[in-house]
Protein backbone atom coordinates (compact mmCIF):
# COMPACT_ATOMS: atom_id res chain seq x y z
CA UNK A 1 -18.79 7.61 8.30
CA UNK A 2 -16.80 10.78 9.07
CA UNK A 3 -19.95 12.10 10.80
CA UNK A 4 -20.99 9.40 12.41
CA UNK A 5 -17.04 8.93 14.15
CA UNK A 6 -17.66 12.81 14.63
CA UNK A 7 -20.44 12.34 16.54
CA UNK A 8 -19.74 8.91 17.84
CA UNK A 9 -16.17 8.57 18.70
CA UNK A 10 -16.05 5.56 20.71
CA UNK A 11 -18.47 3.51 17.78
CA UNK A 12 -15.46 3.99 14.77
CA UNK A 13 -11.97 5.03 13.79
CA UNK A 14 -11.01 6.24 10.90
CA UNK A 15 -7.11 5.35 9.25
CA UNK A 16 -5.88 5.92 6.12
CA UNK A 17 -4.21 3.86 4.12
CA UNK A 18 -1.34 6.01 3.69
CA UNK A 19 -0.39 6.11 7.26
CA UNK A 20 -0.66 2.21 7.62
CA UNK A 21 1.51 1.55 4.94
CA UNK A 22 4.00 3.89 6.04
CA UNK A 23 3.76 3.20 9.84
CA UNK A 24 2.10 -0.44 10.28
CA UNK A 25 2.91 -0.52 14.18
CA UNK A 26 1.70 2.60 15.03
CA UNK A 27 -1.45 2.54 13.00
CA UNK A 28 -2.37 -1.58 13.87
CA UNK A 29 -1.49 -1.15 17.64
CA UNK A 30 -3.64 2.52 17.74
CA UNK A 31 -6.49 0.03 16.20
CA UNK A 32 -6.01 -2.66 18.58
CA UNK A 33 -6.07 -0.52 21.18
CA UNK A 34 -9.68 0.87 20.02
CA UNK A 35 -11.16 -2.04 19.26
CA UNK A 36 -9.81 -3.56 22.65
CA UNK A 37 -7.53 -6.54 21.19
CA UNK A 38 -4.65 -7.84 22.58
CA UNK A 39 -1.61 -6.89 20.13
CA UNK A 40 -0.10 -9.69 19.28
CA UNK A 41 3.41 -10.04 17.04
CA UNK A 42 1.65 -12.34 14.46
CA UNK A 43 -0.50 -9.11 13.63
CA UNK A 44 2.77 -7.64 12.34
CA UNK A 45 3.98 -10.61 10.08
CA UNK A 46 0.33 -11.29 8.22
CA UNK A 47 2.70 -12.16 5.36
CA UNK A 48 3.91 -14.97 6.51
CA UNK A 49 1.15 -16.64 7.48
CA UNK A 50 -0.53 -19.24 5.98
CA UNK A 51 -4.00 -17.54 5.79
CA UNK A 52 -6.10 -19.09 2.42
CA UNK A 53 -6.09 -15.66 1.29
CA UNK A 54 -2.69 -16.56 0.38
CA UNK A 55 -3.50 -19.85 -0.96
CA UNK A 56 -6.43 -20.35 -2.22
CA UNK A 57 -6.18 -17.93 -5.42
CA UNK A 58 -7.10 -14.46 -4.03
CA UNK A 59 -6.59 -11.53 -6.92
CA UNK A 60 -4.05 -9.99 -4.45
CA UNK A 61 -2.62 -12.57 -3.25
CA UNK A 62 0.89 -11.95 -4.66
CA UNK A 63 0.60 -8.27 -2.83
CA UNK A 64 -0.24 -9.80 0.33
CA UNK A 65 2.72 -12.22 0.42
CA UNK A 66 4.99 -8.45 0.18
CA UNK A 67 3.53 -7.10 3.68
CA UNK A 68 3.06 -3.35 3.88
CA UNK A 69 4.63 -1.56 1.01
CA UNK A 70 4.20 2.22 0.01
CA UNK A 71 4.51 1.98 -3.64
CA UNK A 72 0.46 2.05 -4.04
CA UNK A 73 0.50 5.56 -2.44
CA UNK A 74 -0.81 7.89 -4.53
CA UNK A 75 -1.41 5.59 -7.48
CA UNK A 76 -4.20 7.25 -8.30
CA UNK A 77 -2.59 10.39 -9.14
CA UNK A 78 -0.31 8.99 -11.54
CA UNK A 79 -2.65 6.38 -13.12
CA UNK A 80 -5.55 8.26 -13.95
CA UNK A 81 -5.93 11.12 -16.80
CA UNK A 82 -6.01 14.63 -15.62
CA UNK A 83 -9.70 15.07 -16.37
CA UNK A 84 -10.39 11.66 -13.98
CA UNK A 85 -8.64 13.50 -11.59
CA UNK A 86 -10.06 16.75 -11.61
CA UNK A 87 -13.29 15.05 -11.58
CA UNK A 88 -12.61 13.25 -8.30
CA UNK A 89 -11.29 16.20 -6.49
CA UNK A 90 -14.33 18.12 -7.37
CA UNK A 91 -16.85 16.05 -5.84
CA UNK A 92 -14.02 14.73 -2.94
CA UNK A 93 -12.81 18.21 -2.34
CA UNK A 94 -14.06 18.42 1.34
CA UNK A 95 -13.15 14.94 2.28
CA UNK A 96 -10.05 14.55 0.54
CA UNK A 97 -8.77 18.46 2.71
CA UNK A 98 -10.20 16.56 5.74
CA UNK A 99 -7.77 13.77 5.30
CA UNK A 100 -4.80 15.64 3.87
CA UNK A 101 -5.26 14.64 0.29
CA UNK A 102 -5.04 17.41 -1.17
């Protein structure tokens, strides 16, 4: 996908979670904006809506009713073994520099 936004930068975008999490407006209105939708405060407050992802028993529901939160950052790195890891930044290594991962 990183190629094809590369070499098609008006098709996709590319976010990372990370950035979201930390800084929902910025990130949601710079993907509005690309995709050409009106921003609209609701967007903001997904949370509170009443969306059957929140109430018809969706695994994540519970995470979903918290909004954005930034204690999943990085999860990875502290819930995996060292040798998972290692593993995953040695076939990732490019992609993972790319996106400030590493």
């Amino acid at each position: 996908f990183n190629t094809f936004v590369k070499q098609q930068p008006t098709a996709g975008l590319v976010l990372r979670y990370e950035d979201l999490v930390r800084e929902p407006r910025k990130v949601l209105t710079s993907m509005l904006s690309f995709l050409g939708l009106i921003e609209e405060e609701s967007v903001f407050r997904f949370h509170l809506s009443k969306a059957g992802v929140h109430t018809r028993g969706h695994p994540n529901a519970g995470n979903l009713k918290k909004g954005f939160f930034i204690s999943s950052i990085y999860r990875w790195k502290r819930e995996l073994e060292r040798s998972q890891i290692n593993e995953i930044e040695r076939i990732c290594n490019n992609i993972m520099q790319q996106h400030d991962y590493m």
